[in-house]
N, C-alpha and C. Protein backbone atom coordinates (compact mmCIF):
# COMPACT_ATOMS: atom_id res chain seq x y z
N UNK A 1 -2.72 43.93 -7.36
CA UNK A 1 -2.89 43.05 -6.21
C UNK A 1 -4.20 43.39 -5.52
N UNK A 2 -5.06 42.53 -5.32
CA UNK A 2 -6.20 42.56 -4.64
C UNK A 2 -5.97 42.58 -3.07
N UNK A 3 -6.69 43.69 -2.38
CA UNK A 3 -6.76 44.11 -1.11
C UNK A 3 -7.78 43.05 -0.25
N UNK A 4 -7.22 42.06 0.31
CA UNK A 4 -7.61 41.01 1.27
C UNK A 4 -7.74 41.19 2.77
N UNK A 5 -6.78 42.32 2.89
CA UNK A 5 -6.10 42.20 3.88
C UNK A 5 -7.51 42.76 5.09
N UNK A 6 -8.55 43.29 4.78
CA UNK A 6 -9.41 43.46 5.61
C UNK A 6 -10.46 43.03 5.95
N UNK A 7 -10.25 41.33 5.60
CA UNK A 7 -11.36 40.55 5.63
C UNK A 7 -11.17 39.46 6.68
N UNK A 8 -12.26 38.56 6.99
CA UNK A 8 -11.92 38.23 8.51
C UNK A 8 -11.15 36.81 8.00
N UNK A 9 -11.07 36.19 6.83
CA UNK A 9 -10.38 35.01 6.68
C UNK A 9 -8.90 35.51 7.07
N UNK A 10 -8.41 36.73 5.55
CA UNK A 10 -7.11 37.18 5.88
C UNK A 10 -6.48 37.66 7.37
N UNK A 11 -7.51 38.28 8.34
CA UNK A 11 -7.12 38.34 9.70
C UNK A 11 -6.46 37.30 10.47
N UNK A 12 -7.51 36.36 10.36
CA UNK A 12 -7.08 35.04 10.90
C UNK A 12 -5.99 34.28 10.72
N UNK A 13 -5.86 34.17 8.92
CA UNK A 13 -4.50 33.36 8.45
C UNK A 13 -3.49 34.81 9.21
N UNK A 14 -3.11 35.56 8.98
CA UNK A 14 -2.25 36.58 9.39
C UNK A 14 -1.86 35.98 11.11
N UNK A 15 -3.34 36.39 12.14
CA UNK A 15 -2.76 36.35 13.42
C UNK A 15 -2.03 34.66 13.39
N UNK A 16 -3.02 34.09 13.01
CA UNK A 16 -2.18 32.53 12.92
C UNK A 16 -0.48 31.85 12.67
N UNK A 17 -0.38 32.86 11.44
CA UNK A 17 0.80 32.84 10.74
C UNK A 17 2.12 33.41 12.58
N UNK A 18 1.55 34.42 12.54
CA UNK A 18 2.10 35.53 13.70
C UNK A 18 2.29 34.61 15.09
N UNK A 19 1.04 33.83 15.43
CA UNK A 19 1.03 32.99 16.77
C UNK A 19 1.95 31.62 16.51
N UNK A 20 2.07 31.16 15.25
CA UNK A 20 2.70 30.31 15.37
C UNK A 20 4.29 30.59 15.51
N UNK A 21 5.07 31.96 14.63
CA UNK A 21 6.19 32.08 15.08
C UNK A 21 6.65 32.71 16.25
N UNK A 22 5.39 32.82 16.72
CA UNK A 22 6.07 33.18 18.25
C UNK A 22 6.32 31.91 18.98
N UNK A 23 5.27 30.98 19.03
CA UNK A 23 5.60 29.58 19.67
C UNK A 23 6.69 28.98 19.06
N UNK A 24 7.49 29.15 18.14
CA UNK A 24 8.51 28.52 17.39
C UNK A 24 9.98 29.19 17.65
N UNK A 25 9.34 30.24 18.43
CA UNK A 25 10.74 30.85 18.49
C UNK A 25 11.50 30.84 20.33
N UNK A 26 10.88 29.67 20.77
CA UNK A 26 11.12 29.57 22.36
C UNK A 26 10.39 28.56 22.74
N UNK A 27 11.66 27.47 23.01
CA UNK A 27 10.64 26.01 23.50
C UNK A 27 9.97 25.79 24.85
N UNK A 28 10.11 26.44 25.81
CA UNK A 28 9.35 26.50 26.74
C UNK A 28 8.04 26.92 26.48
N UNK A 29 7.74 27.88 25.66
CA UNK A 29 6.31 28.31 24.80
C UNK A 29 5.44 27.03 24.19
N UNK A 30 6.32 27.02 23.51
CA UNK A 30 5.12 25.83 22.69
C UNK A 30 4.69 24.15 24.06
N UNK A 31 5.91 24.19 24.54
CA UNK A 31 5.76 23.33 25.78
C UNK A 31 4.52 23.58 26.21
N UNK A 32 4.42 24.73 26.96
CA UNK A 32 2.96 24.90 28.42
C UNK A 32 1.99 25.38 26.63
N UNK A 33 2.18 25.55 25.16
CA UNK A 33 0.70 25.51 24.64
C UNK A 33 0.23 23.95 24.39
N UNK A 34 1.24 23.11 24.50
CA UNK A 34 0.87 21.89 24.33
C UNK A 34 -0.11 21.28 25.22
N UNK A 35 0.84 21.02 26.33
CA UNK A 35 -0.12 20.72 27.87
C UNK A 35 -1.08 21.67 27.71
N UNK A 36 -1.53 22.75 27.74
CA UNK A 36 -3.11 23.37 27.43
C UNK A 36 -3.41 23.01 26.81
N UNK A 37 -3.52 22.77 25.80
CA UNK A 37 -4.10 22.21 24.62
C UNK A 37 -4.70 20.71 24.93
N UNK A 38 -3.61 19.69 25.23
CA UNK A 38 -3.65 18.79 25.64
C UNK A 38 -5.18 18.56 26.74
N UNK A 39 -5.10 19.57 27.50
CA UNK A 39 -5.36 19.09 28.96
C UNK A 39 -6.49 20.28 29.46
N UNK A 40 -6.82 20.97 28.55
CA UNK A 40 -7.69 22.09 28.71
C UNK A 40 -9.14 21.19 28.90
N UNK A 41 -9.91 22.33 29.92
CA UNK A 41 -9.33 23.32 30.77
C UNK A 41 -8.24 22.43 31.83
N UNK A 42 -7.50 23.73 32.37
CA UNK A 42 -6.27 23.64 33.15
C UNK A 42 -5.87 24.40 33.82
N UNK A 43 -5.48 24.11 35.02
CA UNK A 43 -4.88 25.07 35.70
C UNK A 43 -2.99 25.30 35.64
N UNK A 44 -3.14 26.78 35.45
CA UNK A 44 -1.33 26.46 35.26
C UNK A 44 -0.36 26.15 36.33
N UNK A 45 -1.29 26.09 37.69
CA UNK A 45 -0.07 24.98 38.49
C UNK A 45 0.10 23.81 38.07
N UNK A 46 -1.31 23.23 37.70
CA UNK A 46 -1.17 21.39 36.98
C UNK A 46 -0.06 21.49 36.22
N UNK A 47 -0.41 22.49 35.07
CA UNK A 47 0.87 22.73 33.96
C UNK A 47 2.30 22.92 34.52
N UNK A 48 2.20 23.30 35.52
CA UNK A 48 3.44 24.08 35.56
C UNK A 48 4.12 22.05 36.54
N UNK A 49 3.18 21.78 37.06
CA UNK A 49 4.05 20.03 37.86
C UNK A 49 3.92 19.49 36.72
N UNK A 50 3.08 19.08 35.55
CA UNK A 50 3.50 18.43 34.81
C UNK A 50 4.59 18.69 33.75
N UNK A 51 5.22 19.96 33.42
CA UNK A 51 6.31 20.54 32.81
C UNK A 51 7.44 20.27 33.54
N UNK A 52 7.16 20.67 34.75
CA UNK A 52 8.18 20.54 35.70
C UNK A 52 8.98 22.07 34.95
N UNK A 53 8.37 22.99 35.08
CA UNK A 53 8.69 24.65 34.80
C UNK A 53 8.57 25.38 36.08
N UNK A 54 9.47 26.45 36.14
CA UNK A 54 9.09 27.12 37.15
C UNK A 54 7.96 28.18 37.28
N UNK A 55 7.71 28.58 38.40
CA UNK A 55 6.65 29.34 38.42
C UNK A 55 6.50 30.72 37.41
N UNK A 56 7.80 31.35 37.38
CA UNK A 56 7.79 32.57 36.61
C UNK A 56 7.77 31.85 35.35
N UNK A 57 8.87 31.02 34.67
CA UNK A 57 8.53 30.56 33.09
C UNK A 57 7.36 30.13 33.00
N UNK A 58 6.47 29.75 33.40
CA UNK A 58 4.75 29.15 33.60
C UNK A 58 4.01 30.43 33.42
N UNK A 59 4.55 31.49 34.24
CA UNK A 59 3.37 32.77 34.12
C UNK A 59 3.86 33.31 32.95
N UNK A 60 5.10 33.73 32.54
CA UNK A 60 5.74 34.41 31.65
C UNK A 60 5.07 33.87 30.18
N UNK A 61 4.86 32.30 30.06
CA UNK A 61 4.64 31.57 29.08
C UNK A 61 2.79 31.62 28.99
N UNK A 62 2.36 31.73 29.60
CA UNK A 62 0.74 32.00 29.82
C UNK A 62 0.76 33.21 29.33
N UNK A 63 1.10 34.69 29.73
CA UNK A 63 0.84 35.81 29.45
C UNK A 63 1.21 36.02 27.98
N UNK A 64 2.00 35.52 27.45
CA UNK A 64 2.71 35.76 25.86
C UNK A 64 1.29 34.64 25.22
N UNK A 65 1.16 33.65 25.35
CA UNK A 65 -0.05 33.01 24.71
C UNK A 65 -1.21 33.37 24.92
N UNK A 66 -1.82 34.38 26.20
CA UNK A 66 -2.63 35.48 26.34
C UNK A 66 -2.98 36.32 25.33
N UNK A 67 -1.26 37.21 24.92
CA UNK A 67 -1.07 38.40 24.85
C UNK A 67 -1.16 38.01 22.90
N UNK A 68 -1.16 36.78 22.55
CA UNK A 68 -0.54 36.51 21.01
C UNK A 68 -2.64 35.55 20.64
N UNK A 69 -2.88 35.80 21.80
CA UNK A 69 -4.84 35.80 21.71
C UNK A 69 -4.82 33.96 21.31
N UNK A 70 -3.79 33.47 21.94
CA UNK A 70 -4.16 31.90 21.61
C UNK A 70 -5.21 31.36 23.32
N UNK A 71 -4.21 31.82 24.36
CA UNK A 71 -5.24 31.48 25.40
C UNK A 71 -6.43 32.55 26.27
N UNK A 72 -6.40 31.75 26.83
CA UNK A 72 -7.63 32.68 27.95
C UNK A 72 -8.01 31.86 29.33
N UNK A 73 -8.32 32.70 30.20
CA UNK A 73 -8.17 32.34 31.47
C UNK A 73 -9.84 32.25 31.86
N UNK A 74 -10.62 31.46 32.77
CA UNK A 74 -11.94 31.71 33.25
C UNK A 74 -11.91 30.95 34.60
N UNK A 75 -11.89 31.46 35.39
CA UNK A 75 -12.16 30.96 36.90
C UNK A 75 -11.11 30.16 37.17
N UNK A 76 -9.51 31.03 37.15
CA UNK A 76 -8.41 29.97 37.31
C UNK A 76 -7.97 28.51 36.35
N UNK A 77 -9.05 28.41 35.27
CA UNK A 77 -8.87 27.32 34.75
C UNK A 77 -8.20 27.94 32.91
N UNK A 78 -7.26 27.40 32.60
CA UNK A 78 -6.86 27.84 31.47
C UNK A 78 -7.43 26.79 30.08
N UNK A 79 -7.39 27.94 29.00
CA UNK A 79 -7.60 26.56 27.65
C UNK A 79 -7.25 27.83 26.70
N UNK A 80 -6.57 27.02 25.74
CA UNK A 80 -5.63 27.38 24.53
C UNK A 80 -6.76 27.04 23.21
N UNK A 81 -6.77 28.31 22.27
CA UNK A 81 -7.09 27.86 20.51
C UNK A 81 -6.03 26.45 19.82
N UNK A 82 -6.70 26.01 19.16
CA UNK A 82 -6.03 25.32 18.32
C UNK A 82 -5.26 26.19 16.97
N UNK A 83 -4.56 26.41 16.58
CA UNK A 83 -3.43 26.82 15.68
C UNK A 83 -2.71 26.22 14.74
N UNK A 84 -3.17 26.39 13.30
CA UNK A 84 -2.59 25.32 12.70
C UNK A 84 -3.05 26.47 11.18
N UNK A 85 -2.16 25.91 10.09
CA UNK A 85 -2.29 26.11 9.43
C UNK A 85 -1.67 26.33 7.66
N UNK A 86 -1.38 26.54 6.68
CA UNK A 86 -0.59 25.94 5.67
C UNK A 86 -0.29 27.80 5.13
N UNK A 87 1.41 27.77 5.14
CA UNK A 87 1.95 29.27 4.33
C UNK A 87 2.68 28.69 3.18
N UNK A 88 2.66 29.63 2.42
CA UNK A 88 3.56 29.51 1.11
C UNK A 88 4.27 30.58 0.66
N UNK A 89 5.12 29.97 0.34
CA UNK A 89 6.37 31.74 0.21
C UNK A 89 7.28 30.73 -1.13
N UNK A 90 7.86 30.03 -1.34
CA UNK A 90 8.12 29.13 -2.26
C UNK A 90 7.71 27.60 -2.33
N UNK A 91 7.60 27.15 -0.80
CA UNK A 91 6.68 25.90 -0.52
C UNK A 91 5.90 26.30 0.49
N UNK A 92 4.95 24.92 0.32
CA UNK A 92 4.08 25.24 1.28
C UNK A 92 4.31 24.37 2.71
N UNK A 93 4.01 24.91 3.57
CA UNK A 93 4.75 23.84 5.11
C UNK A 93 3.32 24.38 5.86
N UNK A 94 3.14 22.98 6.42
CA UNK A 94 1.76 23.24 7.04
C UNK A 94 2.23 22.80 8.72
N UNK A 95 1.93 23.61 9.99
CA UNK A 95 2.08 23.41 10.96
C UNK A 95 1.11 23.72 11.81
N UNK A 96 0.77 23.20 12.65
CA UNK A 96 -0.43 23.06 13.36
C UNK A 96 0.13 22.59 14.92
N UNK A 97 -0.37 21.78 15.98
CA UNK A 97 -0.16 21.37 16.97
C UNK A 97 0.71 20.22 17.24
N UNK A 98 1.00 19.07 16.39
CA UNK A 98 2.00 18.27 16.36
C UNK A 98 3.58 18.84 16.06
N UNK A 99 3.89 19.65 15.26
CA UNK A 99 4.77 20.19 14.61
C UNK A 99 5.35 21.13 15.88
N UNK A 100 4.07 22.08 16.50
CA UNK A 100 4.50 22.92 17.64
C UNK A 100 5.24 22.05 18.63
N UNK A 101 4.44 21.28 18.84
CA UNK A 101 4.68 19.85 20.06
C UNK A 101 6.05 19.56 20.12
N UNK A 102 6.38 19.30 19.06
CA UNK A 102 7.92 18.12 18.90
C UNK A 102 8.52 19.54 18.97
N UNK A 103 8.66 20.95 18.28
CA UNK A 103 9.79 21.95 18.53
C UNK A 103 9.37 22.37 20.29
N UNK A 104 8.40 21.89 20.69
CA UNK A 104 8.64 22.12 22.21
C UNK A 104 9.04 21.22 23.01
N UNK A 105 9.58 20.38 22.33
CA UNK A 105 10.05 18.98 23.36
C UNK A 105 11.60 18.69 22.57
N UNK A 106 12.18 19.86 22.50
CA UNK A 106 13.85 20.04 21.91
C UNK A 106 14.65 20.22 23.13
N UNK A 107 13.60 20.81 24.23
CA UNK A 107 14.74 20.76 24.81
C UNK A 107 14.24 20.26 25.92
N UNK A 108 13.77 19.20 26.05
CA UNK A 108 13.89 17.49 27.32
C UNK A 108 13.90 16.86 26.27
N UNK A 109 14.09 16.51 25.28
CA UNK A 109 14.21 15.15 24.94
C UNK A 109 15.55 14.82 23.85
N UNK A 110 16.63 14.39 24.48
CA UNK A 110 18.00 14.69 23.99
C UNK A 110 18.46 14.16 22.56
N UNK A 111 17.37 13.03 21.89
CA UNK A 111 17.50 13.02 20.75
C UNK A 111 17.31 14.17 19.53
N UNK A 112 15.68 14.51 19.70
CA UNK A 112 15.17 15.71 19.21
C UNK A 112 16.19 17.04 19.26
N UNK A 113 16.64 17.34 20.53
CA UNK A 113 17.73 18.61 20.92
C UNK A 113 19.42 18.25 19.55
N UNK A 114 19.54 17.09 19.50
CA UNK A 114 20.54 17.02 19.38
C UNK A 114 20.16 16.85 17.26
N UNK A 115 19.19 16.04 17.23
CA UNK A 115 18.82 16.51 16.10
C UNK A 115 18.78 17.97 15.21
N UNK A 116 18.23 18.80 16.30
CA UNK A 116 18.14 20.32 16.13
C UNK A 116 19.27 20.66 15.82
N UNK A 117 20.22 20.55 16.94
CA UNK A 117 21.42 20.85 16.87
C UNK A 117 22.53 20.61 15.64
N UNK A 118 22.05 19.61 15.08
CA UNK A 118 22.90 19.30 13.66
C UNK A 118 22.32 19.27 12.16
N UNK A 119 20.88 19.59 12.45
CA UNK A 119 20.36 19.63 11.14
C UNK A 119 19.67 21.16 11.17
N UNK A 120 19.40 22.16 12.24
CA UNK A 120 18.76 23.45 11.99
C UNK A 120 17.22 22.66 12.62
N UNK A 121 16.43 23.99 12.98
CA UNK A 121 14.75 23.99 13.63
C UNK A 121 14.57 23.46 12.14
N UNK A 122 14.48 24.20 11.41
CA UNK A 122 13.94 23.83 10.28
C UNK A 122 13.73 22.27 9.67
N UNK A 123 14.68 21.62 9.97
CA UNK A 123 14.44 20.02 9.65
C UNK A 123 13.20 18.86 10.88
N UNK A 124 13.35 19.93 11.35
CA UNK A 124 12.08 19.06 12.57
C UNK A 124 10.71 19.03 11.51
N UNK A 125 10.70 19.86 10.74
CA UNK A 125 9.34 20.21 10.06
C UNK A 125 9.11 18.55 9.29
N UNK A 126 10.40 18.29 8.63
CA UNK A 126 10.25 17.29 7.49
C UNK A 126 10.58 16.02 8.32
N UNK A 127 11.29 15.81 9.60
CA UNK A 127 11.15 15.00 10.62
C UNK A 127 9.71 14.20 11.26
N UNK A 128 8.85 15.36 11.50
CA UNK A 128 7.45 14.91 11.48
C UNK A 128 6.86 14.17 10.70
N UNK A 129 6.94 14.73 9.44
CA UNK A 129 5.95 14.24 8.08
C UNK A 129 6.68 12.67 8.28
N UNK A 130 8.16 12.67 8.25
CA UNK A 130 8.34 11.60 7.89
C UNK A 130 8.23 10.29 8.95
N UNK A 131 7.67 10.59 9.82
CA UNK A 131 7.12 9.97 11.69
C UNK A 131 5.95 9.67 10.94
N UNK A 132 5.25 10.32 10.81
CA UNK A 132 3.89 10.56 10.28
C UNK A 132 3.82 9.35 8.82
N UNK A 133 4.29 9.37 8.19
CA UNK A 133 4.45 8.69 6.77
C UNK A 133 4.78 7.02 7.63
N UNK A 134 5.66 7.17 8.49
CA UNK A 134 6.15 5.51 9.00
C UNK A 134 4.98 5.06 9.55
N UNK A 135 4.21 6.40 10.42
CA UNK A 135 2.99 5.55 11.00
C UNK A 135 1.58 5.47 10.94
N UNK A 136 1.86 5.83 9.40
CA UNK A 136 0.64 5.39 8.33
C UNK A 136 1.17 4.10 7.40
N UNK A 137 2.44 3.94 7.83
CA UNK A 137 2.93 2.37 7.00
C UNK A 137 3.44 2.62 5.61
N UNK A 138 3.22 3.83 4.95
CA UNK A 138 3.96 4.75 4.26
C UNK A 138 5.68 4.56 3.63
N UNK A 139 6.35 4.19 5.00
CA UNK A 139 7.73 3.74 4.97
C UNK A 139 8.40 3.53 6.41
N UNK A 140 9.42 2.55 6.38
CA UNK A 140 10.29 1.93 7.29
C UNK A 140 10.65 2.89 8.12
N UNK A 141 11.28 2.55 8.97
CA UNK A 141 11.99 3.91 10.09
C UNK A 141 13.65 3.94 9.23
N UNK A 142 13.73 3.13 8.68
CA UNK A 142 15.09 3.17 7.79
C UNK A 142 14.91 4.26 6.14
N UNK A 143 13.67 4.00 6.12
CA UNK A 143 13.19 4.94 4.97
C UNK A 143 13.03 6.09 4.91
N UNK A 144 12.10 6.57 6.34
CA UNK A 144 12.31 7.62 6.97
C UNK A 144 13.89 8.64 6.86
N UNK A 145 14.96 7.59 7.16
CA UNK A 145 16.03 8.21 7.63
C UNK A 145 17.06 8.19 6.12
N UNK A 146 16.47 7.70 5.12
CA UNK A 146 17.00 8.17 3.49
C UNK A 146 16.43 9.41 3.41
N UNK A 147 14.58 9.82 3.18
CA UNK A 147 13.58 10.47 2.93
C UNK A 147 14.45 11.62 3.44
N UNK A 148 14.97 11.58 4.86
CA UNK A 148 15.70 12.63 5.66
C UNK A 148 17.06 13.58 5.19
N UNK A 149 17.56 11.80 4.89
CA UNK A 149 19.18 12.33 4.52
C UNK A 149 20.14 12.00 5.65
N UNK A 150 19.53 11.07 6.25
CA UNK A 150 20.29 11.27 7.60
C UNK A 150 20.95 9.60 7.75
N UNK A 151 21.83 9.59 8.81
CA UNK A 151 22.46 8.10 8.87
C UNK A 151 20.83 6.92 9.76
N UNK A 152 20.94 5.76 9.03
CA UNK A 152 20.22 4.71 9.68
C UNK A 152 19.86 5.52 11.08
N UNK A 153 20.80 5.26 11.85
CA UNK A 153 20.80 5.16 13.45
C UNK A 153 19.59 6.70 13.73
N UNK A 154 20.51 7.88 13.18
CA UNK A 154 19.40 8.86 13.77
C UNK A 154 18.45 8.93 13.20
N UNK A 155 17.80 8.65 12.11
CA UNK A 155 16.66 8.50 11.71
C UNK A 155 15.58 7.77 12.15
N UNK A 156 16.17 6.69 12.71
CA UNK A 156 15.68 5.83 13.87
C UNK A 156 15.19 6.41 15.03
N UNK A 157 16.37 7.39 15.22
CA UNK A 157 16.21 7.98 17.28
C UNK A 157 14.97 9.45 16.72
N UNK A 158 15.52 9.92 15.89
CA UNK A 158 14.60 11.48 15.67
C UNK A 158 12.80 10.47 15.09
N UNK A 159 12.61 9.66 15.07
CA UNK A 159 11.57 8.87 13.69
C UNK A 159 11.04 8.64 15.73
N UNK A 160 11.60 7.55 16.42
CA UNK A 160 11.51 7.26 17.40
C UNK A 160 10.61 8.56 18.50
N UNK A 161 11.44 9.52 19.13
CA UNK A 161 11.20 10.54 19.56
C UNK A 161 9.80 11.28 19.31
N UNK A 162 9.74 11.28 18.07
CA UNK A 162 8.53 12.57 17.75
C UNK A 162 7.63 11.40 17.21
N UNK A 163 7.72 10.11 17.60
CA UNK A 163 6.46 9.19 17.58
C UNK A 163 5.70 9.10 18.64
N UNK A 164 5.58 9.18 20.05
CA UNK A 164 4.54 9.55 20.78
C UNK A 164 4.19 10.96 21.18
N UNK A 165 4.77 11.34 20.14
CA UNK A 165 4.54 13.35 19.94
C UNK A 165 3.47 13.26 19.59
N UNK A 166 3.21 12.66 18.21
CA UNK A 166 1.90 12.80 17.31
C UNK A 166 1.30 11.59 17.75
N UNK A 167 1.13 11.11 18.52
CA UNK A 167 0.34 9.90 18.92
C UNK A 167 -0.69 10.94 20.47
N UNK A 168 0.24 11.56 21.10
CA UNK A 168 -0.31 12.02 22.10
C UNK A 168 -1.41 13.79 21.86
N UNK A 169 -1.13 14.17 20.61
CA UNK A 169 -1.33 15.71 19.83
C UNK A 169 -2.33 15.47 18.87
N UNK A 170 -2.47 14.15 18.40
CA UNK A 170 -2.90 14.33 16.96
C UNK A 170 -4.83 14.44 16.92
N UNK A 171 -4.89 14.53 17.97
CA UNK A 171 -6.37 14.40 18.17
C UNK A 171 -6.65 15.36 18.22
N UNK A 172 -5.94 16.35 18.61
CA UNK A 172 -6.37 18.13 18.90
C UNK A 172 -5.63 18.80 17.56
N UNK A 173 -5.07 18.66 16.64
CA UNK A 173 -4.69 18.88 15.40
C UNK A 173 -5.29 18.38 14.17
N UNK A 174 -5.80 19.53 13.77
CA UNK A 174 -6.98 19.15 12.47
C UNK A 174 -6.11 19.13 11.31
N UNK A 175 -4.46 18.80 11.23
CA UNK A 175 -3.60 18.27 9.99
C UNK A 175 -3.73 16.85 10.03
N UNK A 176 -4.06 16.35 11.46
CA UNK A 176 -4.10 15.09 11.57
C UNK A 176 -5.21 14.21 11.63
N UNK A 177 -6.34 14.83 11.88
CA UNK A 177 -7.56 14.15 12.54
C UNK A 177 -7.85 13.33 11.25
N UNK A 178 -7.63 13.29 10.17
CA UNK A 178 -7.89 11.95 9.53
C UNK A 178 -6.93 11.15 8.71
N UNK A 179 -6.05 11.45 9.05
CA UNK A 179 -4.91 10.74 9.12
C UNK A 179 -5.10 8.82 9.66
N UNK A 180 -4.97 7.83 9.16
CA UNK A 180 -4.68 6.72 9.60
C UNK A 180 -3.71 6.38 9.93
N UNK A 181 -3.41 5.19 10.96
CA UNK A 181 -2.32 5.11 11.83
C UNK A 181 -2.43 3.41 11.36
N UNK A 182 -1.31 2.95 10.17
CA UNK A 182 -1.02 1.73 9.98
C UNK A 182 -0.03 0.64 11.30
N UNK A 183 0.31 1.81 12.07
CA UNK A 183 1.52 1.08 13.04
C UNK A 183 1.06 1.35 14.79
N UNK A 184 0.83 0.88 15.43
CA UNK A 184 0.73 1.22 16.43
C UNK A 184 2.04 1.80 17.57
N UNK A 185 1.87 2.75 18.16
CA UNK A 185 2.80 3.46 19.09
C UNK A 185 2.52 2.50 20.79
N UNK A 186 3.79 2.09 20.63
CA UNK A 186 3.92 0.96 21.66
C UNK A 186 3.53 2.01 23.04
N UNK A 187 3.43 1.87 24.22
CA UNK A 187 2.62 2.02 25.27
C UNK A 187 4.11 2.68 26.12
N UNK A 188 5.34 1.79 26.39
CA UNK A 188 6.85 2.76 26.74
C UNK A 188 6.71 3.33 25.72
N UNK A 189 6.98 3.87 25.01
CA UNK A 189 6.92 4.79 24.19
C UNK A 189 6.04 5.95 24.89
N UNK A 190 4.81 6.38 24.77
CA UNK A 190 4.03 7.05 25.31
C UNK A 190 4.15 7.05 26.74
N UNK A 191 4.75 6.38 28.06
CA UNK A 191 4.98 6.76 28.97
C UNK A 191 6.07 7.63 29.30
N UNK A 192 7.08 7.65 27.97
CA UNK A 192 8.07 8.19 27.91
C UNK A 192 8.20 9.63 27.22
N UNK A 193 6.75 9.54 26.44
CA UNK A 193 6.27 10.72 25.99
C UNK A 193 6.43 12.51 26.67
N UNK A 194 7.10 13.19 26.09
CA UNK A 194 7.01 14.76 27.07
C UNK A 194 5.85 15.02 27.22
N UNK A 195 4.51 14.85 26.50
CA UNK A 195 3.24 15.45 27.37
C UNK A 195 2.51 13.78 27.13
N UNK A 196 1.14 14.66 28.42
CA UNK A 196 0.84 13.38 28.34
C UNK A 196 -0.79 13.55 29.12
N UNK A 197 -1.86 13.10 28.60
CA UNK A 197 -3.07 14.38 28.73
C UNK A 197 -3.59 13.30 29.70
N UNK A 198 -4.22 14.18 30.65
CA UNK A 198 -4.58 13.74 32.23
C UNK A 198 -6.12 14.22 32.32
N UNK A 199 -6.90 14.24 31.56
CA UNK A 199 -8.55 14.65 31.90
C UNK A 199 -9.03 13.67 31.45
């Protein structure tokens, strides 16, 4: 086995790999990296009224994205790295900022939560792609919800949900930036959106 491990690509994929399961493992996390991301620079009171988080989960959630070297602070104003990237262990699953997005909006948005709840975190992954696939024209929201495995109806509500996810993310996510969008994301939809970028 060839020794990689001390070169600055392998650093990177490593901390990457590392920053992303920390944001995956607590949805209030990936929440306030979204809105940064989103909305950088930022201040984390903005963040913290547009989350509608409290003050300690706001600081608590800043210092761990500090401390995991995704953000940084300069004159009160915050801004987050972009994070994204493709592992393979038997497949390959590529997650980046859309993917973070929707597992941080599991818990306000009661379709997504309840999705979680009956299919595992893990199916949000293939939930996306298949959002993503409907709104490149790819396939139906009924197709989606075969592709899934899932009944008509929730394939609809989960297909629904994490469609102004990646409508509102996909610009700051380099899985997506050339991605075409055959369908347009109706306008309620995106007001109804959990983030929603204000600069």
């Amino acid at each position: 086995m060839q020794n990689a491990s001390n070169t600055p690509q392998f650093m990177n994929t490593a901390q990457g790999f590392f920053a992303v399961g920390e944001l995956l493992s607590k949805s209030d996390l990936p929440r306030l990296y979204t809105d940064l991301l989103i909305n950088s620079p930022t201040t984390l009171a903005a963040s913290q009224e547009r989350l509608e988080l409290s003050e300690n989960t706001t600081r608590s959630c800043a210092t761990t994205l500090f401390e995991i070297g995704l953000a940084e602070q300069t004159e009160g104003e915050w801004t987050v790295s972009t994070v994204s990237g493709s592992w393979t262990i038997e497949a390959t699953i590529e997650i980046g900022p859309v993917v973070i997005a929707a597992y941080g909006a599991t818990n306000v948005d009661d379709d997504l939560g309840r999705y979680t709840d009956r299919h595992g975190r893990a199916a949000l992954i293939p939930a996306v792609q298949a959002t993503v696939d409907y709104l490149k024209g790819d396939l139906t929201r009924r197709g989606a919800a075969e592709k899934l495995g899932v009944s008509t109806v929730e394939g609809i509500a989960v297909t629904q949900a994490i469609e102004p996810i990646v409508a509102v993310v996909r610009d700051v996510d380099p899985l997506f930036r050339d991605v075409l969008f055959e369908v347009d994301v109706h306008e309620r939809a995106l007001d109804k959106a959990p983030y929603h970028v204000v600069n």
